[in-house]
Every structure is written in C-alpha cells, then in structure tokens.
Protein backbone atom coordinates (compact mmCIF):
# COMPACT_ATOMS: atom_id res chain seq x y z
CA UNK A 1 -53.02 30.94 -113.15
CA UNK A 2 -50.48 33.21 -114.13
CA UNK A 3 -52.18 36.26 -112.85
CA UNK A 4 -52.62 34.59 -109.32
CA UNK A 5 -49.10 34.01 -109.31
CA UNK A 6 -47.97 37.69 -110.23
CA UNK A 7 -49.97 38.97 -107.66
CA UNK A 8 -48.70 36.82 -105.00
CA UNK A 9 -45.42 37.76 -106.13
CA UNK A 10 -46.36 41.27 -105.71
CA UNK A 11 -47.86 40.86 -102.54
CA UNK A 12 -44.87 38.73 -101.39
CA UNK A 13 -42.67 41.80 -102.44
CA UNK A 14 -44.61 44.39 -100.44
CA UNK A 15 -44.35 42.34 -97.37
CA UNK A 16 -40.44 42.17 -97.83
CA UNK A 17 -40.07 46.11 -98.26
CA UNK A 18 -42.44 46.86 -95.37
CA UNK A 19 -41.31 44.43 -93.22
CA UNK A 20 -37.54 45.38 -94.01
CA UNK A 21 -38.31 49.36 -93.45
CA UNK A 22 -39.48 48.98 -89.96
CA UNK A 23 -36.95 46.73 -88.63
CA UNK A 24 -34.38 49.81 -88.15
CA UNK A 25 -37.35 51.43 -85.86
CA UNK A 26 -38.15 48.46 -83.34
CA UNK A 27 -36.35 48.35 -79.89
CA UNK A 28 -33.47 45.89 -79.40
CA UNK A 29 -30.73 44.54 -77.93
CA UNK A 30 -28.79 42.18 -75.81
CA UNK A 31 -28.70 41.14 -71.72
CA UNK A 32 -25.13 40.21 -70.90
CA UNK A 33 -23.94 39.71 -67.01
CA UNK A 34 -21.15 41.47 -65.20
CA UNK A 35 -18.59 39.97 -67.13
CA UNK A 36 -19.74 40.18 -70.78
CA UNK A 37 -21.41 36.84 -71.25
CA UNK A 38 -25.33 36.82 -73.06
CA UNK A 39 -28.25 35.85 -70.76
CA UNK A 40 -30.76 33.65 -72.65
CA UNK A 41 -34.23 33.23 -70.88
CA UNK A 42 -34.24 37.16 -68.98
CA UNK A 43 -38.12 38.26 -68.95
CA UNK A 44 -38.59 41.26 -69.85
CA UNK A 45 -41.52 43.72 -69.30
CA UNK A 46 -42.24 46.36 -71.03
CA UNK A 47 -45.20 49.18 -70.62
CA UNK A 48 -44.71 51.81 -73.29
CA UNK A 49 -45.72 55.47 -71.83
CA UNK A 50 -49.05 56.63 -72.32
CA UNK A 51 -50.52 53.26 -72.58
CA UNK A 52 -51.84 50.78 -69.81
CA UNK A 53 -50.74 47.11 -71.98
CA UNK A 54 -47.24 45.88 -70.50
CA UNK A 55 -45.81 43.72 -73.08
CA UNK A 56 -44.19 40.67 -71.67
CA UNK A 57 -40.89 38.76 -73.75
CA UNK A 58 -37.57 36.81 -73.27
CA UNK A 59 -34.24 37.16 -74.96
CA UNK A 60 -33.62 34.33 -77.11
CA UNK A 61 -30.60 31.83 -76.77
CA UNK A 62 -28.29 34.84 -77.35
CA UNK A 63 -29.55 37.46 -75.03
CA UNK A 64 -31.19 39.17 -77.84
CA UNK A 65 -34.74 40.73 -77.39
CA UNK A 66 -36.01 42.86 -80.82
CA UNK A 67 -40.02 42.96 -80.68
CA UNK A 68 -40.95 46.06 -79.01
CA UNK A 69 -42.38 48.23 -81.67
CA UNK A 70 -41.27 51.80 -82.26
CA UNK A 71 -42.23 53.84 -78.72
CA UNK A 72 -40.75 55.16 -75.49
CA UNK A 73 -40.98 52.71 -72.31
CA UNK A 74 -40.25 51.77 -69.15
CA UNK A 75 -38.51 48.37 -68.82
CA UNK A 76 -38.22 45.34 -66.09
CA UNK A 77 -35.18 42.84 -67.07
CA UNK A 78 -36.03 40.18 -64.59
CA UNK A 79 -33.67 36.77 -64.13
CA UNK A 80 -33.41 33.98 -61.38
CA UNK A 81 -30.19 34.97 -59.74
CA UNK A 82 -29.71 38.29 -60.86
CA UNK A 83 -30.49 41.58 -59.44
CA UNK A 84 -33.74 43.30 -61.53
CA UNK A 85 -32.85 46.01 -63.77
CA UNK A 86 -34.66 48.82 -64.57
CA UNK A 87 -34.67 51.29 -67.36
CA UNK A 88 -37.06 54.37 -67.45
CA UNK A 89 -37.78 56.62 -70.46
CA UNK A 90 -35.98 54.29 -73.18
CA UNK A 91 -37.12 55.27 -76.91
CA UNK A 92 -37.12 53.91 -80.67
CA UNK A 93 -35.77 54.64 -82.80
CA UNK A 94 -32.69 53.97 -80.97
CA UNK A 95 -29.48 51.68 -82.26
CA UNK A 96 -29.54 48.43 -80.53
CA UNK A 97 -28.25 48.43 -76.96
CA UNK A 98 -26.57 45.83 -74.13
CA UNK A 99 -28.23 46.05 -70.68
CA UNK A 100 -25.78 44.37 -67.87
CA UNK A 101 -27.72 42.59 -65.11
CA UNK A 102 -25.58 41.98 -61.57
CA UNK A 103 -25.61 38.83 -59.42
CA UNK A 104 -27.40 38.85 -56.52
CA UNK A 105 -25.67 35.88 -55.54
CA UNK A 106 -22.55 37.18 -53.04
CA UNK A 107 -19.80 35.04 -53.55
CA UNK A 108 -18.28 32.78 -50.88
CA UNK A 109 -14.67 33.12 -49.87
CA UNK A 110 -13.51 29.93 -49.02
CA UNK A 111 -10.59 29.78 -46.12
C-alpha cells in the first residue's frame, strides 16, 4: 500500500513541475473595450501558422483567455456589438497581453 502511495505521490509531483514549466510559454491575455473594462464571453479563433486546425475559445468572466499552446497565430476576437479584431503573426512565448475591441454601436446624440 505504501508503495502505491509513493508513486502516486511521485507521479502527482511530476504533473505539478511540468504543468507549472509550461504555463510561462502558453498565449494569454485579456479583452477589455474602449474604455478599460474586461469583456467576458468574446470568441476567439485561433489558427496557428503552418497548420490547418483553428482552435475555437472564450475569455472567461474576466476577459481572460490562456489556452493556446506555445506557437505563432493568427487571431479573430469576435463579440455581439463590437467591431472584430484581428491580430496577425502573434507568438509564444510572449508576456500576457490586453487586446481592445471598439463598439460598433454609434452612439445617439439626443437633442
């Protein structure tokens, strides 16, 4: 029983300090509008050069997006209201980033 245990440990341990060493690597960061605020819910599409699979996510309740593996890509930021972004020829390892999306809503000047 005991030796199960010490190699699950083990195991357990190995999984922490590879998990932990590749986090620095993965792309990331956070979708904010025009004036600063985090957009929760943007889709974002990702096709990493040289390969056909586009990898399709959404920033969490924070704006935050963090599973694109180490790479360079092409991205889509894509959001009801707001204008698509695009960013060509983005690459990991790179510190995390903020993308700003626009309205596309005009506003209305009431007279």
């Amino acid at each position: 029983m005991r030796v199960v245990a010490s190699i699950f440990t083990v195991l357990l341990l190995l999984t922490s300090a590879v998990a932990q060493t590749e986090a620095p690597n993965l792309l990331c960061g956070t979708v904010r509008d025009e004036h600063g605020g985090s957009l929760p819910g943007v889709r974002l599409k990702a096709k990493q050069n040289g390969r056909s699979k586009i990898y399709e996510i959404s920033t969490d309740s924070e704006g935050k997006f963090r599973k694109l593996s180490p790479g360079t890509y092409r991205l889509i930021f894509v959001l009801g209201s707001f204008k698509t972004r695009r960013l060509n020829k983005i690459s990991s390892p790179l510190p995390c980033f903020d993308v700003e999306m626009k309205s596309a809503v005009r506003p209305h000047n009431i007279t």
